[in-house]
Protein backbone atom coordinates (compact mmCIF):
# COMPACT_ATOMS: atom_id res chain seq x y z
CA UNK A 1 1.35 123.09 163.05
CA UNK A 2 0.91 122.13 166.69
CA UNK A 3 4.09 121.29 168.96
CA UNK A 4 5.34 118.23 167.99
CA UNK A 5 5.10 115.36 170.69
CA UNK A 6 8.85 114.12 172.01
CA UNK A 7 10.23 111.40 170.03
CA UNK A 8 13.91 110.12 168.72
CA UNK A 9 15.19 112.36 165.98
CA UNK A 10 18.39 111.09 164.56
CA UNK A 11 21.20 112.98 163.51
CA UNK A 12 20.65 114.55 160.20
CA UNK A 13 24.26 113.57 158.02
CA UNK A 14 22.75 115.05 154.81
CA UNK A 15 23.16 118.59 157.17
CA UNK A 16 26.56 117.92 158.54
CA UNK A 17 27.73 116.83 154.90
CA UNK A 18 26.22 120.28 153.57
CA UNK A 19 27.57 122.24 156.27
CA UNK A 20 31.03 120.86 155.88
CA UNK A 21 30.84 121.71 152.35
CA UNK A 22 29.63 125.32 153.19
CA UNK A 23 32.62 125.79 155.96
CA UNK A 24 35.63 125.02 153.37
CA UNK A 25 34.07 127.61 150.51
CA UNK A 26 33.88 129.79 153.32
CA UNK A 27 37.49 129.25 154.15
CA UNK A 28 38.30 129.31 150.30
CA UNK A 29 36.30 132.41 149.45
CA UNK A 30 38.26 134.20 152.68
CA UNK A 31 41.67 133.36 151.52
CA UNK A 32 40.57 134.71 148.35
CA UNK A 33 43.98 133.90 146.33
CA UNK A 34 42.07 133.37 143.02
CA UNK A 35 42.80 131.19 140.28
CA UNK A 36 43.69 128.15 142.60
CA UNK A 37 41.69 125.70 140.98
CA UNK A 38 39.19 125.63 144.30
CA UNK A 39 37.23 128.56 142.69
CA UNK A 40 34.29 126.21 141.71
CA UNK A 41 33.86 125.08 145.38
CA UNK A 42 32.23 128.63 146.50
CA UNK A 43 32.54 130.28 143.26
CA UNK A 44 34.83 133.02 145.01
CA UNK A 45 31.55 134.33 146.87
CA UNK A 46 30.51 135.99 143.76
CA UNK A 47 27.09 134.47 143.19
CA UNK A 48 23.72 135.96 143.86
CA UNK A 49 23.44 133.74 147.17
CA UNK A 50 26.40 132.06 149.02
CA UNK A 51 27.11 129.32 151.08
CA UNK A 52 26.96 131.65 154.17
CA UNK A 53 23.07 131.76 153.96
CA UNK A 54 23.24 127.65 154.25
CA UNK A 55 25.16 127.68 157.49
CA UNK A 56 22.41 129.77 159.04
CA UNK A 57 20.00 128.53 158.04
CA UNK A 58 21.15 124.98 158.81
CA UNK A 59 22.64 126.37 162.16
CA UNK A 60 18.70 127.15 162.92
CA UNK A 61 17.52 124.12 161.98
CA UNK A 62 19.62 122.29 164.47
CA UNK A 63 18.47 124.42 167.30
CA UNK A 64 15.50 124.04 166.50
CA UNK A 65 15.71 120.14 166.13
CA UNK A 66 18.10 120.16 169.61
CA UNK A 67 16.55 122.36 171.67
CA UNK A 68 13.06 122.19 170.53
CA UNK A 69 11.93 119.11 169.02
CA UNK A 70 14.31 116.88 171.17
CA UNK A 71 12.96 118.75 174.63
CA UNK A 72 9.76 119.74 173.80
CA UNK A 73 8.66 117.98 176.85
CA UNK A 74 11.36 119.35 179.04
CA UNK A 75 10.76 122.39 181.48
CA UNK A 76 11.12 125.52 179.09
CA UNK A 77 13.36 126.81 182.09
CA UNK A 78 16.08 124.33 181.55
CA UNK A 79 15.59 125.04 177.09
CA UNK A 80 16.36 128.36 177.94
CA UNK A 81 19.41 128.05 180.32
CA UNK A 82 20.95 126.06 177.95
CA UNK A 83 20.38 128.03 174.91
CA UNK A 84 21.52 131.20 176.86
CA UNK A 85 24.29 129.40 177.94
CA UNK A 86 25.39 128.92 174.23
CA UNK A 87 24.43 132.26 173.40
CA UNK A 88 26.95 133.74 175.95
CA UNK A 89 29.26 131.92 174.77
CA UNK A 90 29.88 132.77 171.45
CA UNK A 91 29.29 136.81 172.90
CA UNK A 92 32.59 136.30 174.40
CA UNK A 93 34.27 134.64 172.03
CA UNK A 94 33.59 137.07 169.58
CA UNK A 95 34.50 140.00 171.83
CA UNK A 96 37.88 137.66 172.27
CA UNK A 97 38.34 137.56 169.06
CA UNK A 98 37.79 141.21 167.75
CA UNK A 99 39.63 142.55 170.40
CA UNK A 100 42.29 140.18 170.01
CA UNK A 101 42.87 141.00 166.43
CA UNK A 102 42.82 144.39 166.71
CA UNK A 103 44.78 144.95 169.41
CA UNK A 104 47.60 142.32 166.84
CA UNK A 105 46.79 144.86 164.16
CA UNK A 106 47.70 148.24 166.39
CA UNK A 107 50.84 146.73 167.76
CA UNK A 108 52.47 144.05 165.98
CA UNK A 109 51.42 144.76 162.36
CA UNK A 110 50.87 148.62 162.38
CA UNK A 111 50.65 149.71 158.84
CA UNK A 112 50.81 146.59 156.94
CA UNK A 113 48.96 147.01 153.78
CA UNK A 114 48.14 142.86 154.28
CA UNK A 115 46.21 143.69 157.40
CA UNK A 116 42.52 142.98 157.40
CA UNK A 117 40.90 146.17 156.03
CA UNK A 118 38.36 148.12 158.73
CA UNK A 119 40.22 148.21 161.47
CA UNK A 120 39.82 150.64 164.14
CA UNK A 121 42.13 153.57 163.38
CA UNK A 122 41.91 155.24 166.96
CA UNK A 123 43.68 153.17 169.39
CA UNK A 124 41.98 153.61 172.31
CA UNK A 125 41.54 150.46 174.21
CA UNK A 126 38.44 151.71 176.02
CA UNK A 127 37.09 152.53 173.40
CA UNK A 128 37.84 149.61 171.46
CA UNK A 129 36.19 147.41 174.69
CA UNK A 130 33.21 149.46 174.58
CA UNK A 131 32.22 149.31 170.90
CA UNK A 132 32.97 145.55 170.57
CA UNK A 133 31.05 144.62 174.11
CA UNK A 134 27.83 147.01 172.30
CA UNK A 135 28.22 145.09 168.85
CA UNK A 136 29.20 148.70 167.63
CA UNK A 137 32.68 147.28 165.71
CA UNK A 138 33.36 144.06 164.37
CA UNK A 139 36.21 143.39 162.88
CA UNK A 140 38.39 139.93 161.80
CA UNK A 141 37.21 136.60 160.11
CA UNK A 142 34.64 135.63 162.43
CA UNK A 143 32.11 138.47 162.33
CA UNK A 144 29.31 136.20 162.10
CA UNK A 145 29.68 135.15 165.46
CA UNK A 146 28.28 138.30 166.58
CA UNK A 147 24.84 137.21 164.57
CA UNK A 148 24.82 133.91 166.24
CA UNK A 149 25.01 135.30 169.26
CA UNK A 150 22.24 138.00 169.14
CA UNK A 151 20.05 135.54 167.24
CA UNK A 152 20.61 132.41 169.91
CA UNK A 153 19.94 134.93 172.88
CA UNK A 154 16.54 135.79 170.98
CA UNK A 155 15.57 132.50 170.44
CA UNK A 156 14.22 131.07 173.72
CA UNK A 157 11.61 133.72 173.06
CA UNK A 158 10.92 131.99 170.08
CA UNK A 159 10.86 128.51 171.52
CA UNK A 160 8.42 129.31 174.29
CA UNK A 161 6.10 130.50 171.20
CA UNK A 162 6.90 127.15 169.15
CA UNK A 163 5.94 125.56 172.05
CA UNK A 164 2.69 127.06 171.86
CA UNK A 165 1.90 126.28 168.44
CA UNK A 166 2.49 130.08 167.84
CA UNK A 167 4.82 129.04 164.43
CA UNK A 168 3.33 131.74 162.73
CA UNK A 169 3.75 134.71 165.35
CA UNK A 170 7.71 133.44 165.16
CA UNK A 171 7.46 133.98 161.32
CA UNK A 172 5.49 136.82 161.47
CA UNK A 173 7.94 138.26 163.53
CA UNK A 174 10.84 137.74 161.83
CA UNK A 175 9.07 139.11 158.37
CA UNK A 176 8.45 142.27 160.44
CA UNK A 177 12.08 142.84 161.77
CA UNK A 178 13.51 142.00 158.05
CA UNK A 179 11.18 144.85 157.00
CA UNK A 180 12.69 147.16 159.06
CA UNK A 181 16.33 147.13 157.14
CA UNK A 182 16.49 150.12 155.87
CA UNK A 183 15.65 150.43 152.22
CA UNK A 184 17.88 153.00 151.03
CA UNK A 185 20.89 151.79 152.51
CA UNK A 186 23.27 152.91 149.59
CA UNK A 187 22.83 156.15 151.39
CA UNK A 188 24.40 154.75 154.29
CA UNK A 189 27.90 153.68 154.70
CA UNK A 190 29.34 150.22 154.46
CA UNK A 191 30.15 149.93 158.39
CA UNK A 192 26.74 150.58 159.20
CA UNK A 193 24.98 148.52 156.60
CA UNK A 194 27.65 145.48 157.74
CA UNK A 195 26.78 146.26 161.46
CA UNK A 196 22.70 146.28 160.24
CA UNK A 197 23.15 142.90 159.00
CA UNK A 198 21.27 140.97 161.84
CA UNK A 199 18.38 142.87 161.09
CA UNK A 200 18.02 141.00 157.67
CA UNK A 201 20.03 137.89 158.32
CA UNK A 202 17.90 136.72 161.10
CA UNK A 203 15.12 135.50 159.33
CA UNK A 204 17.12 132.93 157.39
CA UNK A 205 18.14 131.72 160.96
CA UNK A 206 14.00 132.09 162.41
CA UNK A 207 13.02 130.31 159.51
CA UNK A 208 15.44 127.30 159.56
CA UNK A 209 14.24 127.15 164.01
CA UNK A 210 10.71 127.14 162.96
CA UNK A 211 11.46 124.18 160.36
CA UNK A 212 13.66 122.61 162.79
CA UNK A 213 11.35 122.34 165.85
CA UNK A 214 8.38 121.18 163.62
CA UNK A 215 10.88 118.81 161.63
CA UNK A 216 9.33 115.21 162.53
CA UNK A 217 6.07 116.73 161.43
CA UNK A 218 7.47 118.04 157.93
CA UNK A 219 9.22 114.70 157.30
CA UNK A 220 6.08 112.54 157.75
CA UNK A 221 3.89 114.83 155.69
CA UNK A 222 6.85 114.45 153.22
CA UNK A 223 7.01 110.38 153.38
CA UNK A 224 3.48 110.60 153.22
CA UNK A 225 2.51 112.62 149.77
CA UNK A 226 6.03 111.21 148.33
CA UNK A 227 4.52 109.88 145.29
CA UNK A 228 2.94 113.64 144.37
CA UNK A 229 5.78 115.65 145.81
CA UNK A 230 8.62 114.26 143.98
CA UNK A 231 7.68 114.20 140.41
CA UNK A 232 4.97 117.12 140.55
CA UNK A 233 7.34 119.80 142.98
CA UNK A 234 10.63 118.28 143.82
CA UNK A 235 11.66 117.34 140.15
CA UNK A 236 10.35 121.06 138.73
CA UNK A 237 12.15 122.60 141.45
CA UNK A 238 15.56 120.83 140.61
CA UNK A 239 15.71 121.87 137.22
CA UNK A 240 14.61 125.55 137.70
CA UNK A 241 17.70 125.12 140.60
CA UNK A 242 20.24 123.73 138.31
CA UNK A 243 19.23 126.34 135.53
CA UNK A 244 19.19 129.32 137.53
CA UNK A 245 22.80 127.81 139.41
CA UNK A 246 24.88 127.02 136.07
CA UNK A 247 23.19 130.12 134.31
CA UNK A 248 24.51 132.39 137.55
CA UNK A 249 27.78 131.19 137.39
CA UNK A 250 28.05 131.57 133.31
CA UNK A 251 27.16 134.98 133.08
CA UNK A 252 29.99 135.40 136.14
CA UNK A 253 32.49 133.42 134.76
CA UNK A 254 32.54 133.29 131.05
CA UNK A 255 34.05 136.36 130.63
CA UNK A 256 37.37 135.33 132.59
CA UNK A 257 37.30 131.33 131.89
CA UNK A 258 35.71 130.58 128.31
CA UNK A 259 35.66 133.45 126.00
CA UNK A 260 36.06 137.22 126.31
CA UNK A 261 33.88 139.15 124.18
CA UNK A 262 31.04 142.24 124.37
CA UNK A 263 28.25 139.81 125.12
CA UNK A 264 29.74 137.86 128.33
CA UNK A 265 31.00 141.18 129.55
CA UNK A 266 27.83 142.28 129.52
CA UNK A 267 26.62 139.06 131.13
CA UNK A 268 29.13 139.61 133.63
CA UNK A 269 28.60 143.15 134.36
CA UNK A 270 24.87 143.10 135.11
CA UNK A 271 25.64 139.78 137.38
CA UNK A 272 27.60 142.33 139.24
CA UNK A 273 24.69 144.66 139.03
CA UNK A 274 22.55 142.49 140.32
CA UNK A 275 24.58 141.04 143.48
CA UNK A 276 24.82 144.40 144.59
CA UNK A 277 21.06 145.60 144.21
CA UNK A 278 18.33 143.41 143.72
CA UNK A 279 20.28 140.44 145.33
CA UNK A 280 22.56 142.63 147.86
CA UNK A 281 23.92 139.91 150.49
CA UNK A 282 23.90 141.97 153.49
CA UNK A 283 20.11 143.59 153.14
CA UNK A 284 18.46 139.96 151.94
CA UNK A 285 16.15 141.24 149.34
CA UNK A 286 13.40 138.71 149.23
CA UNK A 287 14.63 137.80 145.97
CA UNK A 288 17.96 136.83 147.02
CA UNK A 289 16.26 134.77 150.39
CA UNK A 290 13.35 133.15 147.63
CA UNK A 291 16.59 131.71 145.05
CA UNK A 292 18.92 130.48 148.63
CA UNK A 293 16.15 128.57 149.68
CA UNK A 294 15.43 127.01 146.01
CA UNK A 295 19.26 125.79 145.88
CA UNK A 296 19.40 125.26 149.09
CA UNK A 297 16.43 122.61 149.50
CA UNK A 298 17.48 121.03 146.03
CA UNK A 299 21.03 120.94 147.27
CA UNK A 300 19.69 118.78 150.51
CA UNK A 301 17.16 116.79 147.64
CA UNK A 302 20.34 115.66 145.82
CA UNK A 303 23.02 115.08 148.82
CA UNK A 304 19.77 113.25 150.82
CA UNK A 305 19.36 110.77 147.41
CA UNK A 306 23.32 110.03 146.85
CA UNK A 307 24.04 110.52 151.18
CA UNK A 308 25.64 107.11 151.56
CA UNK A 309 28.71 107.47 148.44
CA UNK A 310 29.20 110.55 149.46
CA UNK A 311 29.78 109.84 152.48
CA UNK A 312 32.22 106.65 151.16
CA UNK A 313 34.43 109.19 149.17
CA UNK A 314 34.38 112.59 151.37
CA UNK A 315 32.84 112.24 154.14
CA UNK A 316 36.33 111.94 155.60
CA UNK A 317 36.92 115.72 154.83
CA UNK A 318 33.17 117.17 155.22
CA UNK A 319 31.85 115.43 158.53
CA UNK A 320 34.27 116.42 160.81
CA UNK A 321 34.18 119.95 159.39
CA UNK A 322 30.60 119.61 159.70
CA UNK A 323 29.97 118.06 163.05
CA UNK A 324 32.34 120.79 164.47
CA UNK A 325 31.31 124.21 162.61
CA UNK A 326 31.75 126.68 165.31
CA UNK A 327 34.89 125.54 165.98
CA UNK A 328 36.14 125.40 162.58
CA UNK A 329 34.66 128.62 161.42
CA UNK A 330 36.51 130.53 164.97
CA UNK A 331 39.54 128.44 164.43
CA UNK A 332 39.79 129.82 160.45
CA UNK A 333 39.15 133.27 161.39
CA UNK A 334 42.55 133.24 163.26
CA UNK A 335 44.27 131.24 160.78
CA UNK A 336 43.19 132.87 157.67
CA UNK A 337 44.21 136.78 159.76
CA UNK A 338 47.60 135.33 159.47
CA UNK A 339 47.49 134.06 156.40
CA UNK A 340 46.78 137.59 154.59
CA UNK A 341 49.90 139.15 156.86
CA UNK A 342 52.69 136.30 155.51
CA UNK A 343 50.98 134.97 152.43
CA UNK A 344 50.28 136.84 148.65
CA UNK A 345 48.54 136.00 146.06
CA UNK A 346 50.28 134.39 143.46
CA UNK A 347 50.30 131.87 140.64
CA UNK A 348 47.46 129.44 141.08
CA UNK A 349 49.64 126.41 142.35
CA UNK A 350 51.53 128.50 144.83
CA UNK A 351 47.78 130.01 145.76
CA UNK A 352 46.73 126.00 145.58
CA UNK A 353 48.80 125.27 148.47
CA UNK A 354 48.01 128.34 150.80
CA UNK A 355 44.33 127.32 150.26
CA UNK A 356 44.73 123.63 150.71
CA UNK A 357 47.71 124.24 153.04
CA UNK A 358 44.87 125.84 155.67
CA UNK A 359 42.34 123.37 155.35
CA UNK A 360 44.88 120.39 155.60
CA UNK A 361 45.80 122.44 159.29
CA UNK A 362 42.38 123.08 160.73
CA UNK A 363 41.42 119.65 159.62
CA UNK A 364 44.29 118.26 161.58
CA UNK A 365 43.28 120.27 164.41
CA UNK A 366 39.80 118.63 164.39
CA UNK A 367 41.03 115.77 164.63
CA UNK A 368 43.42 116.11 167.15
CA UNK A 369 40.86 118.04 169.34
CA UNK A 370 42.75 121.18 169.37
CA UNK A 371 41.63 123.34 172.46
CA UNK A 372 38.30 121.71 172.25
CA UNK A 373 37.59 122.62 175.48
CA UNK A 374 38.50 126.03 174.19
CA UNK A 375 36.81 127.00 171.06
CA UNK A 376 33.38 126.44 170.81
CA UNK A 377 31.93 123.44 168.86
């Protein structure tokens, strides 16, 4: 693939829609007052990939679409100031934001058994500076913030390469540093493997910028061999999706919501196994990154073909949750802090209303353009 030349790339709504949809399991799965009869949106988190691998990876994708594609005939100088620019910004708004929280948790909430679990237990503000400026602590709802960060900063690197036609150096690259998680990393403890994370997690994000900036070019090749692609790949691909999807969330759920008995314990046991080894969400096993990307593409296959009614019936709810994700995803890390100190869980219609409750307030704050010049959008 060679740089693609400049030309008018519309805004992708099939991404926004997905993202949106992404964002409130997100917010769901982090409330985490189960029953509430929201469980099926992210299936509580408990699958063997989540939603949070399709906001990085679509989070790349747009970068690579808006900074690369859309100015690939721009000076790389000004790509790079701008994507710094971002970069630095969502530094210090996670700093902001871990400090913030646990400087709440030391002294407003000191003890509470509601508090967010991890916190740092010497309080020692220098300290506390120190290790959140170095990306040594993280702690709050919006830890993911810190991966955006590191993996924006990287990516005008990355760019100047696309630029080059250099795709597969960027790739390359990325295989090389998700190699280097380390293997045995049950030996370690869960602090460090959480803080190791962008070591894994950044080639969803390198692989959704290389797709982005070569995005024109993977569309016409797609319009172009249509005819093959859908009924010989696209078609196979949706059924081994919907399969290996319903199949996942049977042998999870069966157990608790259709009938209890040796067999779907035993289903449900080894689909705990197997989130926590061969499908481990912080280390990415390739096995876990091979089935995200089969539901995630067939998820954009089936929201691209129906786009326009769902957009008619909830579009009102997922594009402006969509269009605005880093502000919605910072804005429900400080809600949903709060929510764990005054809120329990409860019955499911009590836990209905916390969950719908919070995404009934950050929607109104999208919409009202709550310190937009603020949080970052």
């Amino acid at each position: 693939m060679s740089a693609p030349e400049r030309k008018k790339i519309p805004r992708i709504v099939t991404f926004d829609l997905l993202r949106g949809f992404f964002l409130i399991a997100i917010i769901i799965d982090h409330i985490g007052f189960f029953p509430n009869y929201l469980d099926w949106w992210g299936m509580r988190g408990l699958l063997l990939s989540s939603t949070a691998e399709g906001f990085f990876l679509i989070s790349g994708i747009i970068l690579g679409i808006v900074r690369g594609a859309k100015l690939v005939e721009e000076p790389f100088k000004k790509v790079a100031v701008l994507v710094l620019k971002r970069a630095l910004t969502l530094y210090v708004t996670a700093t902001v934001l871990v400090i913030g929280f646990t400087l709440i948790g030391w002294h407003l909430f000191p003890g509470n058994p509601n508090l967010k679990y991890g916190i740092m237990e010497s309080q020692n503000f220098l300290r506390l500076a120190w290790e959140t400026l170095t990306f040594q602590y993280i702690y709050g709802w919006a830890d993911y913030l810190r991966l955006y960060a590191i993996f924006i900063a990287i990516s005008p690197l990355a760019l100047w390469l696309l630029r080059r036609g250099l795709w597969y150096v960027v790739l390359g690259a990325s295989f090389l540093v998700w190699l280097a998680f380390p293997i045995d990393f049950h030996a370690l403890s869960w602090e460090t493997v959480e803080l190791l994370q962008p070591v894994a997690w950044q080639l969803i994000f390198f692989v959704g910028l290389v797709v982005g900036f070569h995005w024109p070019d993977i569309t016409a090749w797609w319009e172009k061999h249509r005819r093959l692609l859908v009924p010989y790949v696209a078609a196979p691909l949706i059924v081994i999706a919907t399969v290996t999807f319903f199949w996942n969330v049977f042998s999870v759920f069966a157990n608790e919501f259709i009938v209890t008995n040796a067999w779907t314990q035993m289903l449900s046991d080894r689909a705990w196994e197997l989130r926590l080894e061969e499908f481990h969400k912080e280390s990415l096993p390739l096995a876990r990154f091979a089935l995200f990307m089969l539901w995630f593409w067939t998820a954009f296959l089936v929201v691209r073909r129906f786009e326009k009614p769902i957009v008619r019936f909830t579009g009102w709810l997922l594009l402006p949750f969509g269009t605005n994700s880093l502000y919605v995803y910072t804005l429900h890390a400080v809600i949903v802090f709060f929510v764990h100190l005054y809120f329990v869980e409860t019955v499911p219609v009590l836990n209905l209303l916390v969950v719908t409750g919070t995404i009934a307030l950050i929607y109104v704050a999208v919409r009202t353009k709550f310190l937009f010049g603020v949080i970052p959008r």
